[in-house]
Protein backbone atom coordinates (compact mmCIF):
# COMPACT_ATOMS: atom_id res chain seq x y z
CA UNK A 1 -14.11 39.79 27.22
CA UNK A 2 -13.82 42.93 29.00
CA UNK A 3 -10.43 45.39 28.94
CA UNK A 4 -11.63 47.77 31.31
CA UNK A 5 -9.90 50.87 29.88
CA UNK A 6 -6.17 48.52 29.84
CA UNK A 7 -6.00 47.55 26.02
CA UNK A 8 -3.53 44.86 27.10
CA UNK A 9 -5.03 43.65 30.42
CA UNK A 10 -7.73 40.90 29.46
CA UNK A 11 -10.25 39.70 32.39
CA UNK A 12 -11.14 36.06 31.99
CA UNK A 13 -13.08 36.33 34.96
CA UNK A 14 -13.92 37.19 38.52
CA UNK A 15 -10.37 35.82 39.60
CA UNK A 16 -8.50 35.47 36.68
CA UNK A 17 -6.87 38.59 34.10
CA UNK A 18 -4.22 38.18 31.38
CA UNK A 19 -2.05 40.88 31.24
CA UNK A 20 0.61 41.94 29.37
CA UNK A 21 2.38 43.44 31.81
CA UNK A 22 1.93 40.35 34.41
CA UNK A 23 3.87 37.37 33.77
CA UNK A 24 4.41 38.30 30.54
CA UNK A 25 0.53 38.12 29.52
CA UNK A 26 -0.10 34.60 31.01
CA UNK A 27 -3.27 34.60 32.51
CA UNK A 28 -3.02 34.50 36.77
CA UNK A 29 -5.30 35.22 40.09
CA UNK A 30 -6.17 38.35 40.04
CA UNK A 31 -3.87 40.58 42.54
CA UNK A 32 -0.87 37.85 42.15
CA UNK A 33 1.73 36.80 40.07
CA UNK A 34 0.24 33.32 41.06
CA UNK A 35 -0.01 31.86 37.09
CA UNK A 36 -3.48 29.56 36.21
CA UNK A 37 -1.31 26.57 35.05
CA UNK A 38 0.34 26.08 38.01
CA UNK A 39 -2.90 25.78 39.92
CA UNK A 40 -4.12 23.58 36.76
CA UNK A 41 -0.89 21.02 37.63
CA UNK A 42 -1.67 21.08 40.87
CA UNK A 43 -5.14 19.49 40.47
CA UNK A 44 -3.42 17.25 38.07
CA UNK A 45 -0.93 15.77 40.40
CA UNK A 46 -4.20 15.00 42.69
CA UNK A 47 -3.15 18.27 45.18
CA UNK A 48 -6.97 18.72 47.06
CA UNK A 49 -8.42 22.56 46.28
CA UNK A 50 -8.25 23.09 50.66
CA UNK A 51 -4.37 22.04 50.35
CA UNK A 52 -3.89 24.72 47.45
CA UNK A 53 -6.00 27.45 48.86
CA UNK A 54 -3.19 26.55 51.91
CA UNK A 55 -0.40 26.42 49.81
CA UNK A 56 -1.37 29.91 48.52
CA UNK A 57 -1.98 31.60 51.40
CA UNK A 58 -5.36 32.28 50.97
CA UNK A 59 -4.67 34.46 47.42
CA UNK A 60 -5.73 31.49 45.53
CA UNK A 61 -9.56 30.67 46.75
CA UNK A 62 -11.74 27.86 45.89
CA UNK A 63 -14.26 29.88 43.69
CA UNK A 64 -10.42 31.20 41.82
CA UNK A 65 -10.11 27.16 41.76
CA UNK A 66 -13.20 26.36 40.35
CA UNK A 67 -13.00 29.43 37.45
CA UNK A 68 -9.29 28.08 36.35
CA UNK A 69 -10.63 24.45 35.39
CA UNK A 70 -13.83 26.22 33.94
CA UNK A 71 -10.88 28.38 31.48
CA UNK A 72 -8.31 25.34 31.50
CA UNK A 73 -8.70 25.17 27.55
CA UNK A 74 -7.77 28.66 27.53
CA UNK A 75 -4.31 28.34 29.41
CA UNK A 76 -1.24 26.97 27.43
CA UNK A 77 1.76 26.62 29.94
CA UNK A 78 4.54 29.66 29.72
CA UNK A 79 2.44 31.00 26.89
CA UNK A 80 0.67 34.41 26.87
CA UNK A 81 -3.31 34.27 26.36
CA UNK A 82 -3.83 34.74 22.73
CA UNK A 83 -7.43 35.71 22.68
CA UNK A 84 -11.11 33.49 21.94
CA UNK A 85 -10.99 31.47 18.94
CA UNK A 86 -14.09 30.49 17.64
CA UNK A 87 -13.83 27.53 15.51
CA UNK A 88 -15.71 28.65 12.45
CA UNK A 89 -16.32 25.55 10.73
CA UNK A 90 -20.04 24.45 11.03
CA UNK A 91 -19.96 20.53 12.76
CA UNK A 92 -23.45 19.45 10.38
CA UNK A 93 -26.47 18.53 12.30
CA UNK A 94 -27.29 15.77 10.08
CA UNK A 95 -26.47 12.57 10.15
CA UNK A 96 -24.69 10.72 7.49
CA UNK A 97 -26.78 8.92 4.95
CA UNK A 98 -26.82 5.40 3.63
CA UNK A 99 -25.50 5.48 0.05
CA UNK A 100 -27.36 3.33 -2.32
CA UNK A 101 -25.75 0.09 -3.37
């Protein structure tokens, strides 16, 4: 996670920031007002990534494309990015044992 001097703008990536002051902190395409889960629907509803990149004019690319399904579990629509969560409960390793009759 890197803030770049902006304690409220977030960079998620090479194409996509949260900021607070963009879109009220939802994260979007870098340069744009163009919000992730929009793109994310888009896919959804079967929309090709040549026919958004189109529908976009060009702002949205396909690498942008690519980097919002890698972050999809990160974007909640009309919500602001809330930060990493870690899930700190250990999954164990081992599996579960017979118990003896």
């Amino acid at each position: 996670m890197k803030t770049n001097g902006h304690p409220h703008r977030i960079e998620l990536g090479r194409h996509i920031v949260a900021d607070a002051e963009i879109c009220g902190g939802q994260p979007t395409f870098k340069g744009t007002r163009i919000m992730v889960w929009i793109v994310l629907e888009q896919l959804e509803e079967g929309m090709t990534w040549k026919k958004i990149v189109g529908q976009w004019d060009d702002k949205v690319s396909q690498a942008a494309i690519a980097e919002a399904i890698a972050i999809a579990p990160l974007v909640v629509k009309h919500e602001p990015f809330t930060g990493f969560h870690a899930d700190t409960r250990r999954k164990s390793s081992r599996r579960p044992t017979a118990m003896a009759a």
